[in-house]
C-alpha atoms as a PDB file:
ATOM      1  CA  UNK A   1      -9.708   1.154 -21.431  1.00  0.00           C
ATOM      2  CA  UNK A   2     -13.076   1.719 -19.097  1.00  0.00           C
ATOM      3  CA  UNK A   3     -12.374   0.609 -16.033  1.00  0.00           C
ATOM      4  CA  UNK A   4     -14.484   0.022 -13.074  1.00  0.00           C
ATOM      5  CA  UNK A   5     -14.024  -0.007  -9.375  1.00  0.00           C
ATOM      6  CA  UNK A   6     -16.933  -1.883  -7.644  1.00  0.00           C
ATOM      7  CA  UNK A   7     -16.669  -0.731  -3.668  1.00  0.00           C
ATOM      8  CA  UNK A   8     -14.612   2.751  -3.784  1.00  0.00           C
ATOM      9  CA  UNK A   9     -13.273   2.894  -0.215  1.00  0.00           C
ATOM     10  CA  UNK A  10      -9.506   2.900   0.395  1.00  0.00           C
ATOM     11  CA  UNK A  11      -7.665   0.308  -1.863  1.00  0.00           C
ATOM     12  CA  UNK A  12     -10.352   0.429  -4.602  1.00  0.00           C
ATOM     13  CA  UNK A  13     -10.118   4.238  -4.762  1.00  0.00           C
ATOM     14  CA  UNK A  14      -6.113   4.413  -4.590  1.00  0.00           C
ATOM     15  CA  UNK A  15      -6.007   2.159  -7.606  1.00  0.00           C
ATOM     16  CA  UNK A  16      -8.083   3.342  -9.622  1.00  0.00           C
ATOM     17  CA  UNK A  17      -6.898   7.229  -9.255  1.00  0.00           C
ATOM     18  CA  UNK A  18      -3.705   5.674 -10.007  1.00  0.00           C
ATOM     19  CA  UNK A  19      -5.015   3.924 -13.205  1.00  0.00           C
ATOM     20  CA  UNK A  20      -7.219   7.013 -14.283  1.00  0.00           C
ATOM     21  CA  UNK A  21      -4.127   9.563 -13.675  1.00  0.00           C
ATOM     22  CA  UNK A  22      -2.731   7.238 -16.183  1.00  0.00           C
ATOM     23  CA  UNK A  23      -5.069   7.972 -19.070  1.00  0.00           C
ATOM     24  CA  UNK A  24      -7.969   5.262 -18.411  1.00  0.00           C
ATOM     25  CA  UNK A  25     -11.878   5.965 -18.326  1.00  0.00           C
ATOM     26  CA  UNK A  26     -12.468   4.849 -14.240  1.00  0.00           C
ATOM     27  CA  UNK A  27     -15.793   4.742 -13.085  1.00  0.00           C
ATOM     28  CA  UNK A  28     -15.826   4.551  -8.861  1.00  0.00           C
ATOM     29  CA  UNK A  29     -18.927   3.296  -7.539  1.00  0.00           C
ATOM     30  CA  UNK A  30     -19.455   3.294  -3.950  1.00  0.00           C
ATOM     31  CA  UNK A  31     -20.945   5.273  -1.010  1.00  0.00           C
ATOM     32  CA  UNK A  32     -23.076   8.528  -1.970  1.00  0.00           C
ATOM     33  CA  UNK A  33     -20.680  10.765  -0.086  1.00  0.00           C
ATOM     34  CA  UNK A  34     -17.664   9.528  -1.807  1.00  0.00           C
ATOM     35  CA  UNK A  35     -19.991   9.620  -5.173  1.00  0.00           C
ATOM     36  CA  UNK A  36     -21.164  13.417  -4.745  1.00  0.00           C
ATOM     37  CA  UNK A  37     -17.522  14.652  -3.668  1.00  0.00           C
ATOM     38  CA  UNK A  38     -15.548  12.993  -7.026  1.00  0.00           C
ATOM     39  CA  UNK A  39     -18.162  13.974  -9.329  1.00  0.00           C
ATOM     40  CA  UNK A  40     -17.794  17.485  -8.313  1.00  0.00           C
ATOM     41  CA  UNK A  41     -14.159  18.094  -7.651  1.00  0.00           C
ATOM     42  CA  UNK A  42     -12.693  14.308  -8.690  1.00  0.00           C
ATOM     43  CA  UNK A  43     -10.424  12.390  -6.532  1.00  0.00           C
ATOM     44  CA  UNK A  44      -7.946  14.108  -4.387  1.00  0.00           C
ATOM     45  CA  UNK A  45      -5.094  11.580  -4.273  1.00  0.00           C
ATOM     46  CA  UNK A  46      -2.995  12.665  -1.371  1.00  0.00           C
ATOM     47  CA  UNK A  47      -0.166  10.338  -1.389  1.00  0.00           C
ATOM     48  CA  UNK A  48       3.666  10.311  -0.637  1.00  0.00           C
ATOM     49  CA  UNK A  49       4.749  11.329  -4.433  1.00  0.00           C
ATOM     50  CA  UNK A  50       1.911  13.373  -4.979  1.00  0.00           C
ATOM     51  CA  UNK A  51      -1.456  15.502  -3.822  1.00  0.00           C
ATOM     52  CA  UNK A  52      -3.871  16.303  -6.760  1.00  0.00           C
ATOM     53  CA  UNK A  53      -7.542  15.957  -7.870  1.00  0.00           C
ATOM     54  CA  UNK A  54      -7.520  13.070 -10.654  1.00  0.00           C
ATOM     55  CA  UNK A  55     -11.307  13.880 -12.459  1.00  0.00           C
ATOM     56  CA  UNK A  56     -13.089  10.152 -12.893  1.00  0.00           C
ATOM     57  CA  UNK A  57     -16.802   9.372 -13.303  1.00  0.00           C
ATOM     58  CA  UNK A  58     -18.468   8.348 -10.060  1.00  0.00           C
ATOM     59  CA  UNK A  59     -21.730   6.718  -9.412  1.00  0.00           C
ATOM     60  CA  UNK A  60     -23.687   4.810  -6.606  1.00  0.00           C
ATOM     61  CA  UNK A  61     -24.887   1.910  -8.693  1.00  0.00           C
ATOM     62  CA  UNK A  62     -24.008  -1.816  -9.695  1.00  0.00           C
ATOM     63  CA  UNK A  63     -25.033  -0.663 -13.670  1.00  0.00           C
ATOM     64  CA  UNK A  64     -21.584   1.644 -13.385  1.00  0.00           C
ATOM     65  CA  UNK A  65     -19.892  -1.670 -14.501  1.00  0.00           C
ATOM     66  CA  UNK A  66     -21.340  -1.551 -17.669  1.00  0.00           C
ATOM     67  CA  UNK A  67     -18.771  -1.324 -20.588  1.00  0.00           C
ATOM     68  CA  UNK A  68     -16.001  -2.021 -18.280  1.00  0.00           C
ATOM     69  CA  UNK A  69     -13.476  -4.485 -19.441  1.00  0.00           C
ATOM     70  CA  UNK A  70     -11.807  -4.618 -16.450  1.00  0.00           C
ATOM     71  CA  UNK A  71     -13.699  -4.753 -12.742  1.00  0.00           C
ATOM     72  CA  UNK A  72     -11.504  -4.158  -9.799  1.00  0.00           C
ATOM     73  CA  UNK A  73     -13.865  -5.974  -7.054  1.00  0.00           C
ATOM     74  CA  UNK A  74     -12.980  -4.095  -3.786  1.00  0.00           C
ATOM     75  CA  UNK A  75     -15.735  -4.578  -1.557  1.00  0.00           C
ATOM     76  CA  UNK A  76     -15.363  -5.649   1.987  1.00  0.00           C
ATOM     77  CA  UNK A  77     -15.341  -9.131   2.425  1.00  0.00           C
ATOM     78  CA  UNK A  78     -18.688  -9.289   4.509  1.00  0.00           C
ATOM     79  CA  UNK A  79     -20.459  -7.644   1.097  1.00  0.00           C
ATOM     80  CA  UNK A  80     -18.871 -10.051  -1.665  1.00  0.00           C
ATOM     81  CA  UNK A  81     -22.204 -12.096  -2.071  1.00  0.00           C
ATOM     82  CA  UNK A  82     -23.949  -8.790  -2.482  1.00  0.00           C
ATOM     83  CA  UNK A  83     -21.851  -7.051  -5.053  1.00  0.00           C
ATOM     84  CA  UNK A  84     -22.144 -10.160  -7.055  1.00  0.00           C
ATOM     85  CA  UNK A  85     -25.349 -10.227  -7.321  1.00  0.00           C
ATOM     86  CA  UNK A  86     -25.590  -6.228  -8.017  1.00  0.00           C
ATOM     87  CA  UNK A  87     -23.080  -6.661 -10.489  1.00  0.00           C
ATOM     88  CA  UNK A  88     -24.177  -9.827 -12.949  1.00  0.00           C
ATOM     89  CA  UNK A  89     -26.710  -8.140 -14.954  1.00  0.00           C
ATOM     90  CA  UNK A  90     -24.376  -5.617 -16.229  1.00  0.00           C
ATOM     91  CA  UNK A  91     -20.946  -6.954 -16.739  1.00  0.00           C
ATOM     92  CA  UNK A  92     -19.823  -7.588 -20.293  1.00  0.00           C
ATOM     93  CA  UNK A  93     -19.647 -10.959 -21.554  1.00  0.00           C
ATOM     94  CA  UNK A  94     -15.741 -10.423 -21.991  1.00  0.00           C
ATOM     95  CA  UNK A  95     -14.772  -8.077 -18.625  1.00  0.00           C
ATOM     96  CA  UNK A  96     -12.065  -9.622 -16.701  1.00  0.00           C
ATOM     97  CA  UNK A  97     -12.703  -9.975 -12.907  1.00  0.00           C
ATOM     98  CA  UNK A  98     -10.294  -9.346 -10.413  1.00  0.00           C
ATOM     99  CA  UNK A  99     -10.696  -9.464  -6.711  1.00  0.00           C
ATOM    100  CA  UNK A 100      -8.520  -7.367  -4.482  1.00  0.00           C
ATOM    101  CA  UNK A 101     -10.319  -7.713  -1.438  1.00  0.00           C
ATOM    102  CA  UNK A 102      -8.952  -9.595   1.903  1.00  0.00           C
ATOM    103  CA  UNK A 103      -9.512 -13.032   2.873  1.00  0.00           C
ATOM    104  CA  UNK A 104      -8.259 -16.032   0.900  1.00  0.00           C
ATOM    105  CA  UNK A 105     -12.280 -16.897  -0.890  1.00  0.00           C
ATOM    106  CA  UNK A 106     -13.273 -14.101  -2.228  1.00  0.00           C
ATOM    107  CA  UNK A 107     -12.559 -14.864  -5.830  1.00  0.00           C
ATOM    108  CA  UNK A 108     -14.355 -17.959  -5.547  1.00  0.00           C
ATOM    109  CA  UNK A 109     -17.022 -16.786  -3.880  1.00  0.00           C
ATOM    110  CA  UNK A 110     -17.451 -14.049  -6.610  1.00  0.00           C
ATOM    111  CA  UNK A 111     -16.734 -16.626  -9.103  1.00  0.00           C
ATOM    112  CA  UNK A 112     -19.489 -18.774  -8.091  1.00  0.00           C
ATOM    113  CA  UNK A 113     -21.695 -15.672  -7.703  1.00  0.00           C
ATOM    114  CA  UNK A 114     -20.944 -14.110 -11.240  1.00  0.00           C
ATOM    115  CA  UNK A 115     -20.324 -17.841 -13.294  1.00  0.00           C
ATOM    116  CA  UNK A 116     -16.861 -16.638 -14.831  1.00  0.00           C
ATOM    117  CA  UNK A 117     -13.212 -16.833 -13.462  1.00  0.00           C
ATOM    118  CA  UNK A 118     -12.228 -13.910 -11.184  1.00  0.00           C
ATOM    119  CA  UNK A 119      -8.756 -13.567 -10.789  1.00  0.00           C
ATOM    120  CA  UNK A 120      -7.303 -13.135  -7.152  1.00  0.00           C
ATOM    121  CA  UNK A 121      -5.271 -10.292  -6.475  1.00  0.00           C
ATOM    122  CA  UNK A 122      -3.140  -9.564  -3.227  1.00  0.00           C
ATOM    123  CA  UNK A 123      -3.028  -6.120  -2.118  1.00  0.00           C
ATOM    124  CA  UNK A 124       0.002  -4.656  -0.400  1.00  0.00           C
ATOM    125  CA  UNK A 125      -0.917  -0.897   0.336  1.00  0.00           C
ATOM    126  CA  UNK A 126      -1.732   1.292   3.063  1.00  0.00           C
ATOM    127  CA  UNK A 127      -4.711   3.950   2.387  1.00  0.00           C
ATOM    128  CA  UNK A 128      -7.625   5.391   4.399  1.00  0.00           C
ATOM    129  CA  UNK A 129     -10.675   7.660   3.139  1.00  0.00           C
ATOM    130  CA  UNK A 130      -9.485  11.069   4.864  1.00  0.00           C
ATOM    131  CA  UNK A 131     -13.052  12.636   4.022  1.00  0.00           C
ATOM    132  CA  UNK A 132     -15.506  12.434   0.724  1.00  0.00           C
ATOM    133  CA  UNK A 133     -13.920  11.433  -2.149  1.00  0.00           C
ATOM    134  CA  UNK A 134     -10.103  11.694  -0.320  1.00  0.00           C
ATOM    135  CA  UNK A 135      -8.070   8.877  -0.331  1.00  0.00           C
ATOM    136  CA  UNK A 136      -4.753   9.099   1.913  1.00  0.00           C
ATOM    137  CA  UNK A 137      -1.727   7.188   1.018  1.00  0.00           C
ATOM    138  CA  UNK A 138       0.586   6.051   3.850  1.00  0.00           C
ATOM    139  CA  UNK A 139       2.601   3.393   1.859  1.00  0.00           C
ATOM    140  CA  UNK A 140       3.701   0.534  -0.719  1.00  0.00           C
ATOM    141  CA  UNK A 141       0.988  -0.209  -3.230  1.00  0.00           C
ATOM    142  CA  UNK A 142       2.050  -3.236  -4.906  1.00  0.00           C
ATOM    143  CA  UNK A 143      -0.120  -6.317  -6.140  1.00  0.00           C
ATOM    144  CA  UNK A 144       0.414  -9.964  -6.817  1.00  0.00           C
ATOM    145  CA  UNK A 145      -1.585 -11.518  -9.459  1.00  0.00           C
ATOM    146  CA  UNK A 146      -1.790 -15.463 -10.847  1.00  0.00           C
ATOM    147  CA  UNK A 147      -0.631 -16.654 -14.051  1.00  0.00           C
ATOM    148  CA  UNK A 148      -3.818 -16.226 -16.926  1.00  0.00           C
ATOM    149  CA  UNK A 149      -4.187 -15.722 -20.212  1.00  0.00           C
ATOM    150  CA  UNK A 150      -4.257 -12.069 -19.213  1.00  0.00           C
ATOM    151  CA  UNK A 151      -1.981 -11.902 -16.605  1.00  0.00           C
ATOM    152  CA  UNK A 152       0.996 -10.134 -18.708  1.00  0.00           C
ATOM    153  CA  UNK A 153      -0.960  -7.738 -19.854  1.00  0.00           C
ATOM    154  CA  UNK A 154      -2.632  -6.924 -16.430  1.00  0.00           C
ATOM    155  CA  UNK A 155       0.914  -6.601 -15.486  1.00  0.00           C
ATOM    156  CA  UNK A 156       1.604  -4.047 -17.901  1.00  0.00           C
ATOM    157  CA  UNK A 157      -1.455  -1.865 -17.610  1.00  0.00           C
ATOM    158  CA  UNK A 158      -0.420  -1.577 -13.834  1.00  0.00           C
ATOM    159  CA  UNK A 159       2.789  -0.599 -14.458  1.00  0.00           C
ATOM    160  CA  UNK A 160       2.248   1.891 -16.990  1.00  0.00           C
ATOM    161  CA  UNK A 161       0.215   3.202 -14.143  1.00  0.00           C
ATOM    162  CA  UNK A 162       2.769   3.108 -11.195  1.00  0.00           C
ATOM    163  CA  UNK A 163       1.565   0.263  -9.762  1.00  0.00           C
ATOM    164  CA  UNK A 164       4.441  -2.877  -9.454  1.00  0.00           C
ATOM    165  CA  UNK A 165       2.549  -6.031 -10.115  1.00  0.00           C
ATOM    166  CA  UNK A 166       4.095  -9.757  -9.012  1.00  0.00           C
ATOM    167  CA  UNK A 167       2.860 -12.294 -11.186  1.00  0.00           C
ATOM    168  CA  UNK A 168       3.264 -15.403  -9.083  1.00  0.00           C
ATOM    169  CA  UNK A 169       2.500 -19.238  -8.937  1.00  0.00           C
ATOM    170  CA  UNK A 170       1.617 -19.530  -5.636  1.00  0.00           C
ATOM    171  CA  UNK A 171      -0.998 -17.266  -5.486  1.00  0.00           C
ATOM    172  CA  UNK A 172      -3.058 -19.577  -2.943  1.00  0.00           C
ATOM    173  CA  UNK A 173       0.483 -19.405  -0.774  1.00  0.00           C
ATOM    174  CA  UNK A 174       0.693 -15.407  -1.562  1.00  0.00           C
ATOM    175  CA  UNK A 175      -3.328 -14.784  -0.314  1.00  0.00           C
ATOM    176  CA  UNK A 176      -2.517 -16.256   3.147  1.00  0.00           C
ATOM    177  CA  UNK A 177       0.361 -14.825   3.221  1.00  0.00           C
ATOM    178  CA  UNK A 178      -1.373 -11.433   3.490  1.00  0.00           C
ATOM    179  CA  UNK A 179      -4.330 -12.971   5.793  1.00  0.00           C
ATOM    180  CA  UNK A 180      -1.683 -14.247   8.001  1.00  0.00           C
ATOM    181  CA  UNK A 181      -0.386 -10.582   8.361  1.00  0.00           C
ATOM    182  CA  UNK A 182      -3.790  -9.404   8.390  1.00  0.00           C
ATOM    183  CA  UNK A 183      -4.568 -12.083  11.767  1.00  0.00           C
ATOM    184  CA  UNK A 184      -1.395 -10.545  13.236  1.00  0.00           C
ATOM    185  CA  UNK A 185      -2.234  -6.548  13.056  1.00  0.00           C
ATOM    186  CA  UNK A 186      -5.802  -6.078  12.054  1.00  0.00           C
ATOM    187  CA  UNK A 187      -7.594  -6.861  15.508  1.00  0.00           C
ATOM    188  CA  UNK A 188      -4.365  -5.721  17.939  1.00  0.00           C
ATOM    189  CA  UNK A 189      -4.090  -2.160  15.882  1.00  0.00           C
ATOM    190  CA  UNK A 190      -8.128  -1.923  16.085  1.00  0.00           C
ATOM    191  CA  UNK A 191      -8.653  -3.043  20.122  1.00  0.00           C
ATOM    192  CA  UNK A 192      -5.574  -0.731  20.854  1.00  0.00           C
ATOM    193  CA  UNK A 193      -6.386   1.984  17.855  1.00  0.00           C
ATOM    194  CA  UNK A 194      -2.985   2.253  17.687  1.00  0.00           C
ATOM    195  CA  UNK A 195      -0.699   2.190  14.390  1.00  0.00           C
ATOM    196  CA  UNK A 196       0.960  -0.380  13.289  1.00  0.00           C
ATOM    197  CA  UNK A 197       5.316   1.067  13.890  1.00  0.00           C
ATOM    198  CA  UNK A 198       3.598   2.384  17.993  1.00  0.00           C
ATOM    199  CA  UNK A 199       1.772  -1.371  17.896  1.00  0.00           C
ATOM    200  CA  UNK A 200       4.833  -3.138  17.761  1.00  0.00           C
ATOM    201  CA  UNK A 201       6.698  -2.011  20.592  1.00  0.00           C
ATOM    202  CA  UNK A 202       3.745  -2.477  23.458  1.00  0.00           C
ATOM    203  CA  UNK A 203       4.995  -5.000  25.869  1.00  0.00           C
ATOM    204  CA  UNK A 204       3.956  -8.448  24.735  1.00  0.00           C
ATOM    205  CA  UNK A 205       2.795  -7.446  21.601  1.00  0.00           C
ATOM    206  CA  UNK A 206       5.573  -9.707  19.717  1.00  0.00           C
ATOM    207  CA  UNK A 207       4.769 -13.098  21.584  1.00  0.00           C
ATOM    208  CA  UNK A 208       1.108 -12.833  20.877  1.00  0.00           C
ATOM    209  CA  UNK A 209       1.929 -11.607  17.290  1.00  0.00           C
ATOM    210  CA  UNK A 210       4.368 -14.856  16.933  1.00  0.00           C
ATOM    211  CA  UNK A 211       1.326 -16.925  18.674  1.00  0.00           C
ATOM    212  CA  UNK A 212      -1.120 -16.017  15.729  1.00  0.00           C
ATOM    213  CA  UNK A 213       1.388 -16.876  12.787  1.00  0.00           C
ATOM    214  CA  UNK A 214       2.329 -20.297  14.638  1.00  0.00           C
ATOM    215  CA  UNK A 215      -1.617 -21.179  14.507  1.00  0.00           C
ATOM    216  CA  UNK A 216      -2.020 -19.695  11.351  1.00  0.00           C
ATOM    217  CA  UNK A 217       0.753 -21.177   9.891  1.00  0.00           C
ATOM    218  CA  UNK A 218      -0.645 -24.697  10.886  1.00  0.00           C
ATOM    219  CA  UNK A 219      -3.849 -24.405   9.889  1.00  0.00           C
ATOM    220  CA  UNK A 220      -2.257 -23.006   6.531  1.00  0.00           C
ATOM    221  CA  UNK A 221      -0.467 -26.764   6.095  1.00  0.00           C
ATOM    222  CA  UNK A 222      -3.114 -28.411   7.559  1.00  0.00           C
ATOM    223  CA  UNK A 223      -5.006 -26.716   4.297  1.00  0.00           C
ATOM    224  CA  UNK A 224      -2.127 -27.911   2.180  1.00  0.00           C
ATOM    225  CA  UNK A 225      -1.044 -24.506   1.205  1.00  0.00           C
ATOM    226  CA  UNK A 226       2.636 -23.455   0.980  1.00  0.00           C
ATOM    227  CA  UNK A 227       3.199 -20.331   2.916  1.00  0.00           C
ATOM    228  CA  UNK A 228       6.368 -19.053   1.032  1.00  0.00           C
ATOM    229  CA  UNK A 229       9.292 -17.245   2.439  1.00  0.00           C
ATOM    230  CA  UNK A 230       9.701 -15.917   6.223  1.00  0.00           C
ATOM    231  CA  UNK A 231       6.591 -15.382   7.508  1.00  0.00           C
ATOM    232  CA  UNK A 232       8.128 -13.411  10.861  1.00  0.00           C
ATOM    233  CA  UNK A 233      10.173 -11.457   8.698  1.00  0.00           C
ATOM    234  CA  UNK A 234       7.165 -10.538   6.718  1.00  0.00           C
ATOM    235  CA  UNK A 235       5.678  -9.876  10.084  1.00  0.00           C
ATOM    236  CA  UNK A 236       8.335  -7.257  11.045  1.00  0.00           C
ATOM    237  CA  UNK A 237       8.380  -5.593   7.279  1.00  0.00           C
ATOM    238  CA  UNK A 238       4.685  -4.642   7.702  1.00  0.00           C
ATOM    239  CA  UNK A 239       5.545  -2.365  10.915  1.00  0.00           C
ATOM    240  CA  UNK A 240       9.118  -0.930   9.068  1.00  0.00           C
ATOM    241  CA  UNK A 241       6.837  -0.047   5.994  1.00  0.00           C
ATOM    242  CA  UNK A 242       3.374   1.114   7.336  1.00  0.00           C
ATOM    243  CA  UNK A 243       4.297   2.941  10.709  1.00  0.00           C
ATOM    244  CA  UNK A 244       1.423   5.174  10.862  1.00  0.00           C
ATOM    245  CA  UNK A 245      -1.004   2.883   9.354  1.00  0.00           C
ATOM    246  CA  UNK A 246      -4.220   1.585  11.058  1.00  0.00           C
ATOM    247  CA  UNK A 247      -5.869  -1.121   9.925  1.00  0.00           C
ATOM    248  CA  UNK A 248      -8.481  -1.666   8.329  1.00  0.00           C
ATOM    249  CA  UNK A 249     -10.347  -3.018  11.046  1.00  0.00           C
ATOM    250  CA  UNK A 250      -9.663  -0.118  13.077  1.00  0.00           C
ATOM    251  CA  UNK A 251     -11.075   2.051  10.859  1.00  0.00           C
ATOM    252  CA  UNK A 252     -14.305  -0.059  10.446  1.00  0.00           C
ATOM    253  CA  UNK A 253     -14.972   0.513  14.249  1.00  0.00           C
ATOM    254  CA  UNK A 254     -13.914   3.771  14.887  1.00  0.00           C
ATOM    255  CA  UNK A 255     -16.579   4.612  12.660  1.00  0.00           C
ATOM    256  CA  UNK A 256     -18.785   2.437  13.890  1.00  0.00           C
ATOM    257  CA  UNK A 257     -19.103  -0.351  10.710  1.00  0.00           C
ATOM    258  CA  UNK A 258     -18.998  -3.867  10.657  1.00  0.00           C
ATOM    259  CA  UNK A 259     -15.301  -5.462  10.308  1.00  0.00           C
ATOM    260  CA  UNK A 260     -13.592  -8.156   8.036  1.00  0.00           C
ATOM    261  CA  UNK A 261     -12.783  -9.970  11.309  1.00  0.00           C
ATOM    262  CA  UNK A 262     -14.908 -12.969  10.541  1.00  0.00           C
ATOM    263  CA  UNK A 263     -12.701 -13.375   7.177  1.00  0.00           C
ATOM    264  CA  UNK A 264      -9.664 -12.756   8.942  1.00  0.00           C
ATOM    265  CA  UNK A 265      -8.751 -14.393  12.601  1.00  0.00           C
ATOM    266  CA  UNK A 266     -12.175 -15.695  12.135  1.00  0.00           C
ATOM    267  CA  UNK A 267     -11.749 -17.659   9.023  1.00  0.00           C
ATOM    268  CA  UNK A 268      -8.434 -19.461  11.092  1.00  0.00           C
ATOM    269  CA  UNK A 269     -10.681 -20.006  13.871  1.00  0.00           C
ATOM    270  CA  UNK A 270     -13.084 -21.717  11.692  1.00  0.00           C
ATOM    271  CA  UNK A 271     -11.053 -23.266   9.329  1.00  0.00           C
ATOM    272  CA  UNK A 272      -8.668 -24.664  12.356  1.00  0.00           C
ATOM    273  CA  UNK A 273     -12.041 -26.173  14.169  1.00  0.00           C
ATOM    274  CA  UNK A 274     -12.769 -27.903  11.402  1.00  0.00           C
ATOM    275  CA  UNK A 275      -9.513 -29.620  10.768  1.00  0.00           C
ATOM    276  CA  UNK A 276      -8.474 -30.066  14.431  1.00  0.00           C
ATOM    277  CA  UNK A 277      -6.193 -27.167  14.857  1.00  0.00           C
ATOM    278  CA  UNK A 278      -6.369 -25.307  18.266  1.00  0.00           C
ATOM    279  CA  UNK A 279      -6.325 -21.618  17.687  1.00  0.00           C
ATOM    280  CA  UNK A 280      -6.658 -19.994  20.708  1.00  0.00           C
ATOM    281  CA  UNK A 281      -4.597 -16.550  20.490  1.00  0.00           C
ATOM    282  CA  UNK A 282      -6.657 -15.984  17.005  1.00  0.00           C
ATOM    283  CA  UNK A 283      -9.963 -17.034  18.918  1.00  0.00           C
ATOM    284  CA  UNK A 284      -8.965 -14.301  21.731  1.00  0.00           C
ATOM    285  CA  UNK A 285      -8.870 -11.988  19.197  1.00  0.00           C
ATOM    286  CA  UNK A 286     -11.641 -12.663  17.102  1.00  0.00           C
ATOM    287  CA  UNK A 287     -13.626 -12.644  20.133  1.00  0.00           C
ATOM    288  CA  UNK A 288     -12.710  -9.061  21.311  1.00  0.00           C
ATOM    289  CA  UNK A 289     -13.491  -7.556  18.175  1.00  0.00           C
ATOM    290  CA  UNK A 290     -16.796  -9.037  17.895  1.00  0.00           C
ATOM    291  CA  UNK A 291     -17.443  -7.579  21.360  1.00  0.00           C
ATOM    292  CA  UNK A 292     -16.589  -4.063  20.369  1.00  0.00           C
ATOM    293  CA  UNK A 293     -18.346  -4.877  16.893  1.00  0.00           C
ATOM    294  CA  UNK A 294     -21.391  -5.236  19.237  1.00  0.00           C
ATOM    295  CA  UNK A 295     -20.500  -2.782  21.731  1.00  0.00           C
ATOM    296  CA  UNK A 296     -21.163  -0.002  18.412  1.00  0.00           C
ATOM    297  CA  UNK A 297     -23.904  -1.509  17.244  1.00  0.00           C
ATOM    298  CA  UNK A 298     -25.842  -0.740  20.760  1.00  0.00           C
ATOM    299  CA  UNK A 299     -24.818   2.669  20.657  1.00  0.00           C
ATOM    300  CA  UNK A 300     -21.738   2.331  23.215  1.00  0.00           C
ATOM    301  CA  UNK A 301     -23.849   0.394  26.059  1.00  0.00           C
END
């Protein structure tokens, strides 16, 4: 199957190495540096099973979707609108659409966008770009897809490839799920660049961490979703599983790029305002970020 990867940073380049060391035609398309580097040497996959170069087509533009019958939207959330747009002229009438991007609207923002169902997908992995065209795996690497006509054999293409897939009802439940554990660790692990297992133990760190799931949590009901299982416990998993990971959004301003934050604490801050839900420890955070966000963006002043 051709398969293409629209936004080949971390998550969208683990996957689909993992789905072209499987046999698949991949096509990455993202930044020129990444581009240049895979075309030449392919992908060095440097995980905790294995370090190789998987070979994969590569390219910079939108038009790479062409063909594809399945399109792995990884973009950051900030650029969802925009890859949407890039992507509509090209897609095939019959390409299925998944999102696996953070934030719990992305699939129906890119399903408004793009006029077709996108499927939302919840990634559990931790990866970082090492250098061009080298992704680094630190951890898990699991999805969790929603029931469709082609969920089964989504399923099945993923694990054929090494990747567990979750098919679940609850996907609305399962998406803030992971934004809940996103709000907990993305904005501590990026004001404190620290990892997540060295994150945990900072004095303090715990109550705040419980503060942001108790706001999220409410503004999750006050939604109407069901937040399944132990969220706390989920909480605590994250730090056992991904020790050395930092997230996302402490990668995005080390090097100096705008973050998800917005879709993350932000999107409880905004969500809560608007149903009457104080979220203070979540508007704390959101805040901070936003100041180092601008602190980059003026070259350090």
């Amino acid at each position: 199957m051709k398969i293409a990867v629209m936004g080949a940073g971390a998550v969208g380049c683990y996957f689909g190495g993992m789905l072209a060391r499987a046999g698949h035609e991949v096509v990455l398309i993202g930044r020129a540096q990444h581009v240049e580097a895979i075309r030449h040497d392919g992908l060095f996959m440097d995980t905790r099973a294995f370090r190789t170069h998987v070979p994969m087509q590569a390219s910079t533009e939108a038009s790479g979707v062409r063909g594809a019958k399945l399109v792995l939207c990884c973009v950051k959330s900030t650029d969802t609108e925009g890859a949407a747009a890039a992507m509509v002229p090209h897609l095939d009438r019959d390409a299925v659409v998944l999102s696996l991007q953070n934030g719990v609207d992305n699939a129906e923002r890119l399903q408004a966008m793009l006029g077709r169902p996108v499927g939302p997908v919840v990634v559990y992995v931790a990866t970082e770009m090492a250098g061009p065209g080298h992704v680094r795996h630190h951890g898990r690497g699991e999805l969790v897809i929603g029931p469709s006509a082609a969920s089964g054999d989504l399923a099945k293409l993923f694990a054929d490839a090494g990747v567990p897939v979750q098919i679940s009802d609850n996907v609305a439940g399962a998406l803030w799920t992971k934004l809940i554990l996103n709000c907990a660790y993305n904005a501590l692990s990026a004001i404190t660049q620290l990892p997540y297992g060295r994150l945990v133990q900072g004095e303090g760190v715990e109550e705040v961490m419980r503060d942001v799931v108790r706001e999220c949590l409410a503004v999750a009901q006050g939604e109407g979703v069901s937040v399944p299982g132990d969220m706390w416990e989920a909480v605590q998993h994250i730090a056992r599983t991904m020790p050395t990971q930092l997230s996302s959004t402490a990668q995005d301003l080390t090097r100096g790029k705008r973050s998800e934050i917005d879709h993350l604490n932000g999107h409880v801050l905004g969500r809560g305002a608007a149903l009457g839900i104080a979220t203070p420890v979540n508007r704390v955070l959101h805040t901070l970020v936003k100041l180092i966000e601008g602190r980059s963006a003026q070259g350090g002043t």
